[in-house]
Protein backbone atom coordinates (compact mmCIF):
# COMPACT_ATOMS: atom_id res chain seq x y z
CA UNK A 1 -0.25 15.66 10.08
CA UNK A 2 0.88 13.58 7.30
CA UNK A 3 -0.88 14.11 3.83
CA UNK A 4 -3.42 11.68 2.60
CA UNK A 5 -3.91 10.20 -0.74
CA UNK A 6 -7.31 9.67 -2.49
CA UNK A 7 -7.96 5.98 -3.36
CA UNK A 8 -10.16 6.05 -6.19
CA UNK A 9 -12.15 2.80 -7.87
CA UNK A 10 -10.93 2.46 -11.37
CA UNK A 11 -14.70 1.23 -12.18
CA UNK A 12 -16.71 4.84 -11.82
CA UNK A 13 -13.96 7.20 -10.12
CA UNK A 14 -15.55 7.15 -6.98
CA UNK A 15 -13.13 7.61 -3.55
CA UNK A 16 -12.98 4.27 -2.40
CA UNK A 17 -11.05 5.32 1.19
CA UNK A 18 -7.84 8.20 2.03
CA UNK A 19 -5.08 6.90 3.39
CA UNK A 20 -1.65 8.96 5.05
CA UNK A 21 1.11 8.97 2.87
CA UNK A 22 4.58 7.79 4.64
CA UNK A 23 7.32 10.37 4.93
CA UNK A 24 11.06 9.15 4.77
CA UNK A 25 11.38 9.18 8.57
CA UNK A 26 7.81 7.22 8.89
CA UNK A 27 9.36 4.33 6.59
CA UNK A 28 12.54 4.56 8.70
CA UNK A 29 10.55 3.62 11.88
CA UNK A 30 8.93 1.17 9.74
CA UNK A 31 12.12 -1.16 8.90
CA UNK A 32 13.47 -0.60 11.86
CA UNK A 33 10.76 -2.25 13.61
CA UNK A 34 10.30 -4.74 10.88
CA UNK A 35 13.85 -5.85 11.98
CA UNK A 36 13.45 -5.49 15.57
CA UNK A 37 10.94 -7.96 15.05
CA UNK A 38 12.58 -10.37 12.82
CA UNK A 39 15.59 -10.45 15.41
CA UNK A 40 12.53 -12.01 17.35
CA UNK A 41 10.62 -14.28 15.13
CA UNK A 42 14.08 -15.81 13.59
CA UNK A 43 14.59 -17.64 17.53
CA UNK A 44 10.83 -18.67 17.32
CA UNK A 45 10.27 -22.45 16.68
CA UNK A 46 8.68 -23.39 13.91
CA UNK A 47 6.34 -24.81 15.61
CA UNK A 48 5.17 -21.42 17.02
CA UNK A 49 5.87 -19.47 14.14
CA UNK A 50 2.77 -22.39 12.48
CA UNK A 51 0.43 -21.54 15.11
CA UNK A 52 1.09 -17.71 15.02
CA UNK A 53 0.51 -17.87 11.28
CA UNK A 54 -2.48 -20.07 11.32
CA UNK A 55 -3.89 -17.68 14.25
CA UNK A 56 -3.20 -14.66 11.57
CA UNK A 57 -5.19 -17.04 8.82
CA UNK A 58 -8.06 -17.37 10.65
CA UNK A 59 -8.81 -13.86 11.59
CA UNK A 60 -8.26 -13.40 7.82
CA UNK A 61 -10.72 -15.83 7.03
CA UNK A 62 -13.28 -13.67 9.90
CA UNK A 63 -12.41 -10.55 7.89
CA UNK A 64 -13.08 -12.22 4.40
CA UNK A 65 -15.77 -10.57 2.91
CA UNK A 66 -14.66 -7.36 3.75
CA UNK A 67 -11.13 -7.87 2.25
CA UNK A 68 -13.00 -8.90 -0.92
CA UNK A 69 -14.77 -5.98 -0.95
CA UNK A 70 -11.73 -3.65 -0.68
CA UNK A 71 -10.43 -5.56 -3.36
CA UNK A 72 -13.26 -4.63 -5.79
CA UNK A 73 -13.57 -0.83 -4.62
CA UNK A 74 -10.08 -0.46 -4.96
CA UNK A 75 -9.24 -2.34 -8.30
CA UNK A 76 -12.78 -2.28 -10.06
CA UNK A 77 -12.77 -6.34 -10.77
CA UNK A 78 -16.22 -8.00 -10.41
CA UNK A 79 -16.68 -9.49 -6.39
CA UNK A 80 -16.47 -12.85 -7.37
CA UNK A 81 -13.25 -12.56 -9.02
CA UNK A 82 -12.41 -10.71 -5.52
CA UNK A 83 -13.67 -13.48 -3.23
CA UNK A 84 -11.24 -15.88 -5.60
CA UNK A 85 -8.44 -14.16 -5.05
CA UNK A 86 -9.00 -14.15 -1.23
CA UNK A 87 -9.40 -17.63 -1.72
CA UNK A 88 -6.20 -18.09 -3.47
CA UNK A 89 -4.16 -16.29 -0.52
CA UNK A 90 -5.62 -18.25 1.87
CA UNK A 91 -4.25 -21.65 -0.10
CA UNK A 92 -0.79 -20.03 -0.87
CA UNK A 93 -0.91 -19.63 2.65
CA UNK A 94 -0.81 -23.20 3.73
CA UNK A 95 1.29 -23.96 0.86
CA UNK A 96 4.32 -22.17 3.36
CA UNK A 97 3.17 -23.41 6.02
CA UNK A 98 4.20 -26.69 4.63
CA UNK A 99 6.68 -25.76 2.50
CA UNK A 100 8.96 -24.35 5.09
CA UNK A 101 9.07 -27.69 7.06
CA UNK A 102 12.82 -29.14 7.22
CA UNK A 103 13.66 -31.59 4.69
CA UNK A 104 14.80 -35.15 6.52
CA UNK A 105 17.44 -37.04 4.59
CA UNK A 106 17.22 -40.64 4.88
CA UNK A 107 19.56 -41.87 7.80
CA UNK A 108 22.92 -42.63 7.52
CA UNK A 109 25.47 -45.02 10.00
CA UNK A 110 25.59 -43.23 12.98
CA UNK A 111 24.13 -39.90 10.84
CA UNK A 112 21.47 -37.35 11.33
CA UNK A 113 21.18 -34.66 8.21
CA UNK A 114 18.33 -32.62 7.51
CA UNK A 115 18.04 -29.32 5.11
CA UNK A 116 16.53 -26.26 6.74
CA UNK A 117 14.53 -23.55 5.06
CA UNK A 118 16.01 -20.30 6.97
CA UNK A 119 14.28 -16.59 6.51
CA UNK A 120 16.86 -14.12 4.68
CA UNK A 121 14.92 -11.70 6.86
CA UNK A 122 13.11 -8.89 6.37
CA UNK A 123 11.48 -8.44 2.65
CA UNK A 124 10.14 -5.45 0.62
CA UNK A 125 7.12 -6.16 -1.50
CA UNK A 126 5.74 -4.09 -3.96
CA UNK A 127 2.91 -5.61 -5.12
CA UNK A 128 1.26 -5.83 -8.87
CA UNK A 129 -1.40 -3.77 -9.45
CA UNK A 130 -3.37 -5.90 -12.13
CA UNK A 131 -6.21 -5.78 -14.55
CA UNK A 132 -7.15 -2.13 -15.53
CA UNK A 133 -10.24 -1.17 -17.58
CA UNK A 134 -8.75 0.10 -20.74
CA UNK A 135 -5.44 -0.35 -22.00
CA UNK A 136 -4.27 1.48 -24.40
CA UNK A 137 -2.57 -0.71 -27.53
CA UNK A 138 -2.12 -0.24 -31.12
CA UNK A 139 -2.54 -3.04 -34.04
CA UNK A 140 1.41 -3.37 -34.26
CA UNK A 141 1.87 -4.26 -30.66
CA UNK A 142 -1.25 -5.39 -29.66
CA UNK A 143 -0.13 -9.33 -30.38
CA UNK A 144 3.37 -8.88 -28.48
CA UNK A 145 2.69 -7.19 -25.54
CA UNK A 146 1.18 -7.77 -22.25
CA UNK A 147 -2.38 -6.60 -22.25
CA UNK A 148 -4.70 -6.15 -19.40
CA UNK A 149 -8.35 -5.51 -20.72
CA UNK A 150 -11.25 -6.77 -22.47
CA UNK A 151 -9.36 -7.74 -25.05
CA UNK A 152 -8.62 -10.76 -27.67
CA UNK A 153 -6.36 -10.63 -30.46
CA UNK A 154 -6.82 -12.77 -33.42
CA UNK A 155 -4.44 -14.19 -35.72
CA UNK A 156 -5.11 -17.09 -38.56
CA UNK A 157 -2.30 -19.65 -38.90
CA UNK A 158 -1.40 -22.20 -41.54
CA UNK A 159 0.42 -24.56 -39.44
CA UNK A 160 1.66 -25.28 -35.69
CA UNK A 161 5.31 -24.38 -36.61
CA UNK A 162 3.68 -20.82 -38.08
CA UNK A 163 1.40 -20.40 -34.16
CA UNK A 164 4.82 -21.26 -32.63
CA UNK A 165 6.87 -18.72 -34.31
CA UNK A 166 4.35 -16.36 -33.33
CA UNK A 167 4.16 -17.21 -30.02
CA UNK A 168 7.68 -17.06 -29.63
CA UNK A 169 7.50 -13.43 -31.40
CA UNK A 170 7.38 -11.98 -27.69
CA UNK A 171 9.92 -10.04 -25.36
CA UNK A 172 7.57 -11.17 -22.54
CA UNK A 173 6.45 -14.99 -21.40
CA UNK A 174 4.55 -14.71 -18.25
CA UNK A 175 1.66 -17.62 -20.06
CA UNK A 176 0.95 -19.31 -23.23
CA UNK A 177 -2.28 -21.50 -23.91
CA UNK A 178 -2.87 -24.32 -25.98
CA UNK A 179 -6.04 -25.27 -26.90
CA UNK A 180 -6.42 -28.60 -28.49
CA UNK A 181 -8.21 -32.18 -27.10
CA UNK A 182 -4.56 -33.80 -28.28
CA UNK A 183 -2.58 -34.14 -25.35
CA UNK A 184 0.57 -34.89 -27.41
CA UNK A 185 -0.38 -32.03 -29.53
CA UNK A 186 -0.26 -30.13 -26.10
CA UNK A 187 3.40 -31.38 -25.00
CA UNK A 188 4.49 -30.62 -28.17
CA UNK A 189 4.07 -26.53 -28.57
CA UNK A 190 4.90 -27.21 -24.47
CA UNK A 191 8.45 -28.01 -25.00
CA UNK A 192 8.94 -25.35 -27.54
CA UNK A 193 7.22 -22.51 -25.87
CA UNK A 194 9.50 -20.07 -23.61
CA UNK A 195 6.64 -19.06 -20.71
CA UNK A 196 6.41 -19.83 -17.05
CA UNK A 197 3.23 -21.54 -17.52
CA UNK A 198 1.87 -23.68 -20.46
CA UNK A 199 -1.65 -24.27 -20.00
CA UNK A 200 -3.89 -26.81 -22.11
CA UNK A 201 -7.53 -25.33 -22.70
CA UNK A 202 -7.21 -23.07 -20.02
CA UNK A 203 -5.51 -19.46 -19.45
CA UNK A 204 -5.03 -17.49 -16.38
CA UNK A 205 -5.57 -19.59 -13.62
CA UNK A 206 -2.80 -19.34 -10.67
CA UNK A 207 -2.59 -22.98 -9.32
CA UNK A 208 -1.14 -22.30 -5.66
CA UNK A 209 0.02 -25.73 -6.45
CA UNK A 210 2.45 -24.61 -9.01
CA UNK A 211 5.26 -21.87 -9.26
CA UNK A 212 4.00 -18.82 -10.90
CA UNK A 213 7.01 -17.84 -12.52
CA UNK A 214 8.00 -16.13 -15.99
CA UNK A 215 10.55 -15.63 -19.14
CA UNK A 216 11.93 -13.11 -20.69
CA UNK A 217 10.66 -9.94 -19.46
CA UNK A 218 7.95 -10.97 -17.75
CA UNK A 219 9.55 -11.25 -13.96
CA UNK A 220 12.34 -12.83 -12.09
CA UNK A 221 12.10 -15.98 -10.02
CA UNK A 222 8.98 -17.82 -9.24
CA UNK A 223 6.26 -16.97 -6.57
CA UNK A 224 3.52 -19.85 -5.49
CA UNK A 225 3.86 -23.10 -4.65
CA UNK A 226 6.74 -24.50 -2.37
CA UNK A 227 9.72 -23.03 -4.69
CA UNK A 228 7.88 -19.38 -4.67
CA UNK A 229 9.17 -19.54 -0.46
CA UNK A 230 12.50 -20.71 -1.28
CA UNK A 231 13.84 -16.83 -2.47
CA UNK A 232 12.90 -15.67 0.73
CA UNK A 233 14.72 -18.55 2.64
CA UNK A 234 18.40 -19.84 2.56
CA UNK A 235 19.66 -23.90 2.60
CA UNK A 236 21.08 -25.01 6.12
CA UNK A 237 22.36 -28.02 6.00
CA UNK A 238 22.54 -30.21 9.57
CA UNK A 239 25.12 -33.21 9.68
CA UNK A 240 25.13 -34.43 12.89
CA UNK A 241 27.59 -37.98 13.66
């Protein structure tokens, strides 16, 4: 009988749900299956592998509110915030879907080339836990590192060049935000900021549009978007005559 571990909401402690803890010969059977199965899905069309996908979406979709609700027991963020994030997986989602598609170069004499998008196989995620209650911080680091929290430093500025240099006094660069109604104001501290995403009287807001993607020590490579699917795919090239 394998041994369970206590879930417990970070919001009042309570046991949110038990679940078995995996043993090295449980994860064994895991990946092996995980590439049994990719042995499969890599000779699937992708025309299959769409419908399989969108068949897995919509059950998600069914299951919804309950997903949210795991979210919120298990992390402690308020249910709406829950419901956006199921919202947000559902629209990454359909990003891949299209993103995946081959890429159709424009016909040459007597030429066919396209670029396919090919799975690397099978992938280990370990996600982010985000967005605990209390964090601890002190005053010296509290306006260079990453904080998670109900919290908002404050610093006055003479100048842009002066909020630059002290935006750029960071190991990490995961976001910066500018808040001004000048645009070229905006593009400005833009071009001279080192952070994955610049935003303009906004913060924190994953566009499954756009990569999600970092500097410095805040991650490698990008996720969301089309490019966030390209790590876990390698160029073919096709050049038929």
């Amino acid at each position: 009988m394998p041994a369970l571990m206590e879930v417990r909401s970070p919001f009042d402690g309570a046991v949110a749900g038990t679940v078995p803890m995996d043993s090295s010969a449980s994860v064994d059977r895991k990946l092996s299956a995980s590439v049994a199965a990719f042995a499969r899905w890599r000779e699937t069309s992708l025309t299959d592998r769409r419908r399989i996908v969108e068949e897995g979406l919509s059950r998600f979709l069914d299951e919804s509110t309950q997903i949210a609700r795991e979210i919120t027991l298990q992390m402690g963020k308020p249910l709406v915030q829950a419901n956006q994030e199921v919202e947000t997986f559902l629209d990454i989602a359909h990003w891949a879907l299209e993103a995946l598609a081959p890429e159709i170069l424009p016909e040459g004499e007597g030429l066919h080339r396209r670029i396919e998008h090919v799975p690397v196989g099978v992938v280990l995620d370990i996600a982010a836990w985000n967005y605990p209650l209390l964090v601890p911080v002190n005053e010296a680091s509290l306006m260079q590192d990453e904080t998670f929290g109900p919290i908002v430093p404050v610093a006055v500025v003479d100048d842009d060049d002066q909020a630059l240099g002290l935006m750029q006094d960071t190991r990490f660069g995961l976001t910066a935000s500018v808040w001004t109604t000048d645009r070229g104001r905006a593009e400005h501290f833009a071009a001279r900021l080192d952070a994955g995403t610049i935003f303009q009287n906004r913060c924190d807001f994953a566009d499954p549009g756009l990569p999600w993607s970092g500097s410095g020590e805040s991650g490698v490579g990008s996720t969301l978007s089309r490019h966030g699917f390209l790590a876990l795919t390698r160029r073919r090239s096709i050049h038929f005559g």
